[in-house]
PDB file of N, CA and C in Angstrom:
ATOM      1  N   UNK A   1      -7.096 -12.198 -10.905  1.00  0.00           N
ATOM      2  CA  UNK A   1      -6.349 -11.039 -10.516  1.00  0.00           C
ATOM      3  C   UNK A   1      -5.040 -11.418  -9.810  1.00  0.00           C
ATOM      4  N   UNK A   2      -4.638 -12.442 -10.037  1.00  0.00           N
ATOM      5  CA  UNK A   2      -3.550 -13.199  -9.260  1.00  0.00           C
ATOM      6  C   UNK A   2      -2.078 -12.440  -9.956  1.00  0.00           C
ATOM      7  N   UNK A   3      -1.059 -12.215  -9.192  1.00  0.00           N
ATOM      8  CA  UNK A   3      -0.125 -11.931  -9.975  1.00  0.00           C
ATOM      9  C   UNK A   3       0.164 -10.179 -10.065  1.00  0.00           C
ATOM     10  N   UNK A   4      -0.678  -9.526  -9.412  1.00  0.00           N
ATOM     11  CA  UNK A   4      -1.291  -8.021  -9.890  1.00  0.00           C
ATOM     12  C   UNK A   4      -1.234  -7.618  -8.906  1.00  0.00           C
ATOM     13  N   UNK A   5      -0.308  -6.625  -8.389  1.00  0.00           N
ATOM     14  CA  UNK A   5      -0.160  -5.581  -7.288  1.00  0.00           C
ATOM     15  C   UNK A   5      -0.698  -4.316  -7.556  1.00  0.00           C
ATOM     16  N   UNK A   6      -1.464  -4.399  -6.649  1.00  0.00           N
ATOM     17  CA  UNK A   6      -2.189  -2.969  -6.894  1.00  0.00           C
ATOM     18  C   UNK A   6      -1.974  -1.782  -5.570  1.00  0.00           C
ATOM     19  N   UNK A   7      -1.350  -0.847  -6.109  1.00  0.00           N
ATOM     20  CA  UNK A   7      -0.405   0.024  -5.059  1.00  0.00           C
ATOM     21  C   UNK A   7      -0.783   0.935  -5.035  1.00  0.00           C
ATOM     22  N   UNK A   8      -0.573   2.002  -3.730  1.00  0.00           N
ATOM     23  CA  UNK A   8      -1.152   3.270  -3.734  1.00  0.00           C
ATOM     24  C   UNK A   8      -0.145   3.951  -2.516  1.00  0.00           C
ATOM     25  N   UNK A   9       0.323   5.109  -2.475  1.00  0.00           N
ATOM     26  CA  UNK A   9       1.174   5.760  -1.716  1.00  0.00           C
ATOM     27  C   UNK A   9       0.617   7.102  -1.380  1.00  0.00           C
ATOM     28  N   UNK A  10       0.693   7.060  -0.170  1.00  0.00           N
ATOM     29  CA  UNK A  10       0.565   8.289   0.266  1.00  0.00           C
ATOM     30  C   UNK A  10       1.888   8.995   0.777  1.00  0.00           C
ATOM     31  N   UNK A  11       2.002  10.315   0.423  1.00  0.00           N
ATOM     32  CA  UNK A  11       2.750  11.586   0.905  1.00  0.00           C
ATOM     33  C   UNK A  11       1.616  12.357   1.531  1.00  0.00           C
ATOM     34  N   UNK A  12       3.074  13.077   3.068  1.00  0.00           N
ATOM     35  CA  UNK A  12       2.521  14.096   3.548  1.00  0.00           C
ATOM     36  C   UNK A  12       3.789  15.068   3.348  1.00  0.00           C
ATOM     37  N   UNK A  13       3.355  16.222   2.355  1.00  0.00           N
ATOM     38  CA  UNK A  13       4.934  16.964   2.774  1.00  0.00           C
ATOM     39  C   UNK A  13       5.155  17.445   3.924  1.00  0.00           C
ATOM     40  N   UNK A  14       4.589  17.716   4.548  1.00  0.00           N
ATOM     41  CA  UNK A  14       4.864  19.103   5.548  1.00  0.00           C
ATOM     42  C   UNK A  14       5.103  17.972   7.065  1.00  0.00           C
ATOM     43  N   UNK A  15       4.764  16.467   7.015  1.00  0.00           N
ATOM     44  CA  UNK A  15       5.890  16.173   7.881  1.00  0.00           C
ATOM     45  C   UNK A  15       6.463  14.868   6.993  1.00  0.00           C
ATOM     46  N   UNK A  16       6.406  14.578   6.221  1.00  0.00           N
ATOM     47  CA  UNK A  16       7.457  13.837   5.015  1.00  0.00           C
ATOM     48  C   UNK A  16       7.474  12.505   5.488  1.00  0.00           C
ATOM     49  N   UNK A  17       6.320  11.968   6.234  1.00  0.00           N
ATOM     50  CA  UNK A  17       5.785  10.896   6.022  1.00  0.00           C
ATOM     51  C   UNK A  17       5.166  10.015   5.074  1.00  0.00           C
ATOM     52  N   UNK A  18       5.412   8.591   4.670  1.00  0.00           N
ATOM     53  CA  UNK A  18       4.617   7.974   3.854  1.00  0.00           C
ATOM     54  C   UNK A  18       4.209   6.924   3.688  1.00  0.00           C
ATOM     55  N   UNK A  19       2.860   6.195   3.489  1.00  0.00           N
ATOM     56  CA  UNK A  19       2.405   5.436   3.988  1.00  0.00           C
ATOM     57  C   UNK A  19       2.282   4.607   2.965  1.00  0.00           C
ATOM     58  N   UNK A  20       2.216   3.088   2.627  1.00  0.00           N
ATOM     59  CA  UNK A  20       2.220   2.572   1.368  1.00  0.00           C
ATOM     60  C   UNK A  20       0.551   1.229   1.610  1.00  0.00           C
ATOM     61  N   UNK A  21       0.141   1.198   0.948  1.00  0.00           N
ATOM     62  CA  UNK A  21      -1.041   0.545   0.795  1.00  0.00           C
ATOM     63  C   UNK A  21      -0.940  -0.110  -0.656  1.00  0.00           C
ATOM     64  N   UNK A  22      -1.477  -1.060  -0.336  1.00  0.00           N
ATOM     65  CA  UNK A  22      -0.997  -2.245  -1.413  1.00  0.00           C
ATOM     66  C   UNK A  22      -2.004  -3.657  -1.137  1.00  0.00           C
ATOM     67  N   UNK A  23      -2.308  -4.370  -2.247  1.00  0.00           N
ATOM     68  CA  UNK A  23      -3.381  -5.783  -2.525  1.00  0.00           C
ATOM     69  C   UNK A  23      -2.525  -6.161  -3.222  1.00  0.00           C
ATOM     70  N   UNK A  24      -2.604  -7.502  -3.203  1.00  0.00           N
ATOM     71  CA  UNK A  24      -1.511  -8.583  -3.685  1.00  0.00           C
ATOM     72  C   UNK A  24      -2.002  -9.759  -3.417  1.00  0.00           C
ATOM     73  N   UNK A  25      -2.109 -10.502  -4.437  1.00  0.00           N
ATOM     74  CA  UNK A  25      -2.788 -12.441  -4.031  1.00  0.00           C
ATOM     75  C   UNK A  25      -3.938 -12.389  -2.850  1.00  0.00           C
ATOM     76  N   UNK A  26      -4.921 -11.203  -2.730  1.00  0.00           N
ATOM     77  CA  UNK A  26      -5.704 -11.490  -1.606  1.00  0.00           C
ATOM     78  C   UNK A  26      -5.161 -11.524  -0.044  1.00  0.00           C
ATOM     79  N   UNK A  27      -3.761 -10.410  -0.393  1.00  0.00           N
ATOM     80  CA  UNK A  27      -3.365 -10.132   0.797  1.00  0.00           C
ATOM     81  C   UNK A  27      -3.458  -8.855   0.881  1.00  0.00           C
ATOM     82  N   UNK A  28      -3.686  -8.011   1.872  1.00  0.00           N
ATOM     83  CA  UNK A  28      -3.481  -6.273   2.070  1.00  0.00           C
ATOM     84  C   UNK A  28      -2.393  -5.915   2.852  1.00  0.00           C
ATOM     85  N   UNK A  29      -1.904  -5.001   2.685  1.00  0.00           N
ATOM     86  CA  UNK A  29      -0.742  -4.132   3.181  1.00  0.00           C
ATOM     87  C   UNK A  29      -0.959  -2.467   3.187  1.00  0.00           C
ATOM     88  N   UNK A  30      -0.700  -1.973   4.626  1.00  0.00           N
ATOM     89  CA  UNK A  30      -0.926  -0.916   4.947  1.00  0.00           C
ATOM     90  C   UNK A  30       0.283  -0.412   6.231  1.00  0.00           C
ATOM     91  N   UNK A  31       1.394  -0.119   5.351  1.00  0.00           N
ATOM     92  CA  UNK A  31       2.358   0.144   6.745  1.00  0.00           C
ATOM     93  C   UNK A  31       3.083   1.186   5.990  1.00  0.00           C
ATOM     94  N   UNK A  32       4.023   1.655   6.700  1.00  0.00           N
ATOM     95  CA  UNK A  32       5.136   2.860   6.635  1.00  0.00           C
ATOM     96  C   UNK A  32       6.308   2.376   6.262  1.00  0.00           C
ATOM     97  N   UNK A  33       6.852   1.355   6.303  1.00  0.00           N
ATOM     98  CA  UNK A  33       7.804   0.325   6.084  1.00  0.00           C
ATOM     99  C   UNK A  33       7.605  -0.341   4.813  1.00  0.00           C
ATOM    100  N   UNK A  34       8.988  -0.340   4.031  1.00  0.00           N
ATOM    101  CA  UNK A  34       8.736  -0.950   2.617  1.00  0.00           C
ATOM    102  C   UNK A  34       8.893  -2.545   2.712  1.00  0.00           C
ATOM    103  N   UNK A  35       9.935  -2.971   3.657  1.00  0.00           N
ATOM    104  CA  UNK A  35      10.163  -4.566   3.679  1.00  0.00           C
ATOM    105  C   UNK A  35       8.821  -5.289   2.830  1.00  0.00           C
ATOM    106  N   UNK A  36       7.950  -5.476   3.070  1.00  0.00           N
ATOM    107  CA  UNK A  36       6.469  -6.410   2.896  1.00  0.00           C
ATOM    108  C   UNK A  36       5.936  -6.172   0.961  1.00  0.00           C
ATOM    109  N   UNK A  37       6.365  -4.704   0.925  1.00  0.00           N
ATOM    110  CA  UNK A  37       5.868  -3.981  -0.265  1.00  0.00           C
ATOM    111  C   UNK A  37       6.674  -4.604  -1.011  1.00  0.00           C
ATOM    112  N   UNK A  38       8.404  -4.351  -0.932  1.00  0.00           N
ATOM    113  CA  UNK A  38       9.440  -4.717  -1.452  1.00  0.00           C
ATOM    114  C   UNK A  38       9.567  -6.396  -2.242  1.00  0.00           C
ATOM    115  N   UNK A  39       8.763  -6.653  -0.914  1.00  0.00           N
ATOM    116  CA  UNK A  39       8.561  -8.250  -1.925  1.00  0.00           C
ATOM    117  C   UNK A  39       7.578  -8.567  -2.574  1.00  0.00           C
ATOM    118  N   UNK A  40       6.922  -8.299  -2.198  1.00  0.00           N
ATOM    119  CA  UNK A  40       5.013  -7.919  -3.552  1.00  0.00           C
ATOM    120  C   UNK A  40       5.819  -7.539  -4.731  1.00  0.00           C
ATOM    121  N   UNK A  41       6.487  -6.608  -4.952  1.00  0.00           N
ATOM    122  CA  UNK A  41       6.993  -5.725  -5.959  1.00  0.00           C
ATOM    123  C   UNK A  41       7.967  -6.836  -6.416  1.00  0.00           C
ATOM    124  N   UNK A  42       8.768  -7.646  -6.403  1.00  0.00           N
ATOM    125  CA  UNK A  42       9.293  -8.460  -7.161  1.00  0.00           C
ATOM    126  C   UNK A  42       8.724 -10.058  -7.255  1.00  0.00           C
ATOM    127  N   UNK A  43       7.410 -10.486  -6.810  1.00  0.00           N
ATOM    128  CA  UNK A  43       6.732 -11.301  -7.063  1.00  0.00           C
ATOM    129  C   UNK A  43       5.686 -10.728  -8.048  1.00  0.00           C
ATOM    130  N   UNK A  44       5.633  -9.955  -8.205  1.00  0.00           N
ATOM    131  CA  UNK A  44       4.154  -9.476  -9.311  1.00  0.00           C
ATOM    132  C   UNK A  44       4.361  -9.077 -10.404  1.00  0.00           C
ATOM    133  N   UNK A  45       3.881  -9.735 -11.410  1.00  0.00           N
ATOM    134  CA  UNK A  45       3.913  -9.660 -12.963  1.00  0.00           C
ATOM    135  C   UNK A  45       3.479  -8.446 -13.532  1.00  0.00           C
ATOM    136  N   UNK A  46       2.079  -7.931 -12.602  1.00  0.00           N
ATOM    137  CA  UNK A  46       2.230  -6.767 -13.066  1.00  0.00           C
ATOM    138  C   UNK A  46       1.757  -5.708 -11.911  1.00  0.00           C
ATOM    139  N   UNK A  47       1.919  -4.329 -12.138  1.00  0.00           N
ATOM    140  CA  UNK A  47       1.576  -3.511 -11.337  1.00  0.00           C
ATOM    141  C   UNK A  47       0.695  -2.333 -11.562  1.00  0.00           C
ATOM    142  N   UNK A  48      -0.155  -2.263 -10.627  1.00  0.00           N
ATOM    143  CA  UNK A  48      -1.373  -1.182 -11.326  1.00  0.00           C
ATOM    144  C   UNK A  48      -1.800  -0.277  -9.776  1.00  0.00           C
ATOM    145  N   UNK A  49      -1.937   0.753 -10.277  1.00  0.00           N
ATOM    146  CA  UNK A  49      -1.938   1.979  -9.316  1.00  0.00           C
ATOM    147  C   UNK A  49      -2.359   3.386  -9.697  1.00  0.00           C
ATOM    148  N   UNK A  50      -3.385   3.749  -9.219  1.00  0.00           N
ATOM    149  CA  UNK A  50      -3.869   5.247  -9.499  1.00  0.00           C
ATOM    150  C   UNK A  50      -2.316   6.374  -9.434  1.00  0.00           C
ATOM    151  N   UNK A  51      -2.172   7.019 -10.424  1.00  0.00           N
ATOM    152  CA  UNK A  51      -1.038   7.942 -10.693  1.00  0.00           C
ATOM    153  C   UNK A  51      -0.033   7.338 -10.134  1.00  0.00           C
ATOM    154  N   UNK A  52      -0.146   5.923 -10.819  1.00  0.00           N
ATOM    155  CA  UNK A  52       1.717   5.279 -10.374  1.00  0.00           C
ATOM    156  C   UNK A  52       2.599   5.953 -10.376  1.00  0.00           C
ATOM    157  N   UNK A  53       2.758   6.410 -12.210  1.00  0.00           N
ATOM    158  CA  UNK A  53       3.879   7.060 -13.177  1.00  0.00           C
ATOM    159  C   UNK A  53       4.198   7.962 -12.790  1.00  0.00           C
ATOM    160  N   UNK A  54       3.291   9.005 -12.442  1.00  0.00           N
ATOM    161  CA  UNK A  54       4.165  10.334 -11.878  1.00  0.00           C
ATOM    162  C   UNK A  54       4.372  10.731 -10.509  1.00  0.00           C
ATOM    163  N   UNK A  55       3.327   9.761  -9.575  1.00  0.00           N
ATOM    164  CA  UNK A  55       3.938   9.786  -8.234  1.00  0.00           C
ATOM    165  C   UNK A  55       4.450   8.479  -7.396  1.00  0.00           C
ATOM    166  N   UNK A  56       3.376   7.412  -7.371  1.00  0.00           N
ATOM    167  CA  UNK A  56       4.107   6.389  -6.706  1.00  0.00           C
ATOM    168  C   UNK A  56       5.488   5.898  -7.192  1.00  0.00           C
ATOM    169  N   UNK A  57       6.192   5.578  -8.476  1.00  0.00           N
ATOM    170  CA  UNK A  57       7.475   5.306  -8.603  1.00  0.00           C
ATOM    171  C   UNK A  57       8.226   5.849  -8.457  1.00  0.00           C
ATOM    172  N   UNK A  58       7.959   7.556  -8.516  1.00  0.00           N
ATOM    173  CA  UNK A  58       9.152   8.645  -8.346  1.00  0.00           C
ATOM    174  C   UNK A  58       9.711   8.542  -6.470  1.00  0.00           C
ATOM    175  N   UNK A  59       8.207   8.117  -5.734  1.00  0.00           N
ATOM    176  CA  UNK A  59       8.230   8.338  -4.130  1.00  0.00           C
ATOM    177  C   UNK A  59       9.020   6.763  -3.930  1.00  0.00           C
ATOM    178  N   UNK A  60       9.011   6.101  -4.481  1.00  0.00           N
ATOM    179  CA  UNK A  60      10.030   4.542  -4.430  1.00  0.00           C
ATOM    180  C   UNK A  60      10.556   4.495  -4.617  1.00  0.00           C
ATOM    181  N   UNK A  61      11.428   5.176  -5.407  1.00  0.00           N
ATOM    182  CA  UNK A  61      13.034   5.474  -5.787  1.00  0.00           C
ATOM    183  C   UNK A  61      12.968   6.605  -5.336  1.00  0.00           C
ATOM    184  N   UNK A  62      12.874   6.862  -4.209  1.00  0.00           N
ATOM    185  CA  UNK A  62      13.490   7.753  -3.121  1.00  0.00           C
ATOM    186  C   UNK A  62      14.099   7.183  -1.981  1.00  0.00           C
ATOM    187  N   UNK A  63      13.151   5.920  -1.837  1.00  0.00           N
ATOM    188  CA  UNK A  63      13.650   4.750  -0.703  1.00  0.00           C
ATOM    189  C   UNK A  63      14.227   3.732  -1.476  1.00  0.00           C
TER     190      UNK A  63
END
């Protein structure tokens, strides 16, 4: 599973917070801050995530 970011984002609308959760090489990530995510995301070959397509990428190209 090496190589494979597996991502998950949370939205809150109503105070427009969002939280990003993420596995990567047997590392976890759970912060509000993209810095950490940002580099997972261009080290990983590939990316896999419950309703990536219509929500997590749209909420990442917002930041």
């Amino acid at each position: 599973m090496q190589n494979i970011l597996f991502l998950d984002i949370e939205t809150n609308p109503k105070s427009k917070s969002v939280d990003y959760g993420a596995v990567f090489n047997g590392k976890e990530l759970h912060e509000r801050n993209t810095g950490k995510l940002e580099q997972w995301i261009k080290e990983a070959k590939y990316i896999c995530g419950h309703n990536i397509i219509k929500h997590d990428i749209p909420e990442l190209k917002k930041t």
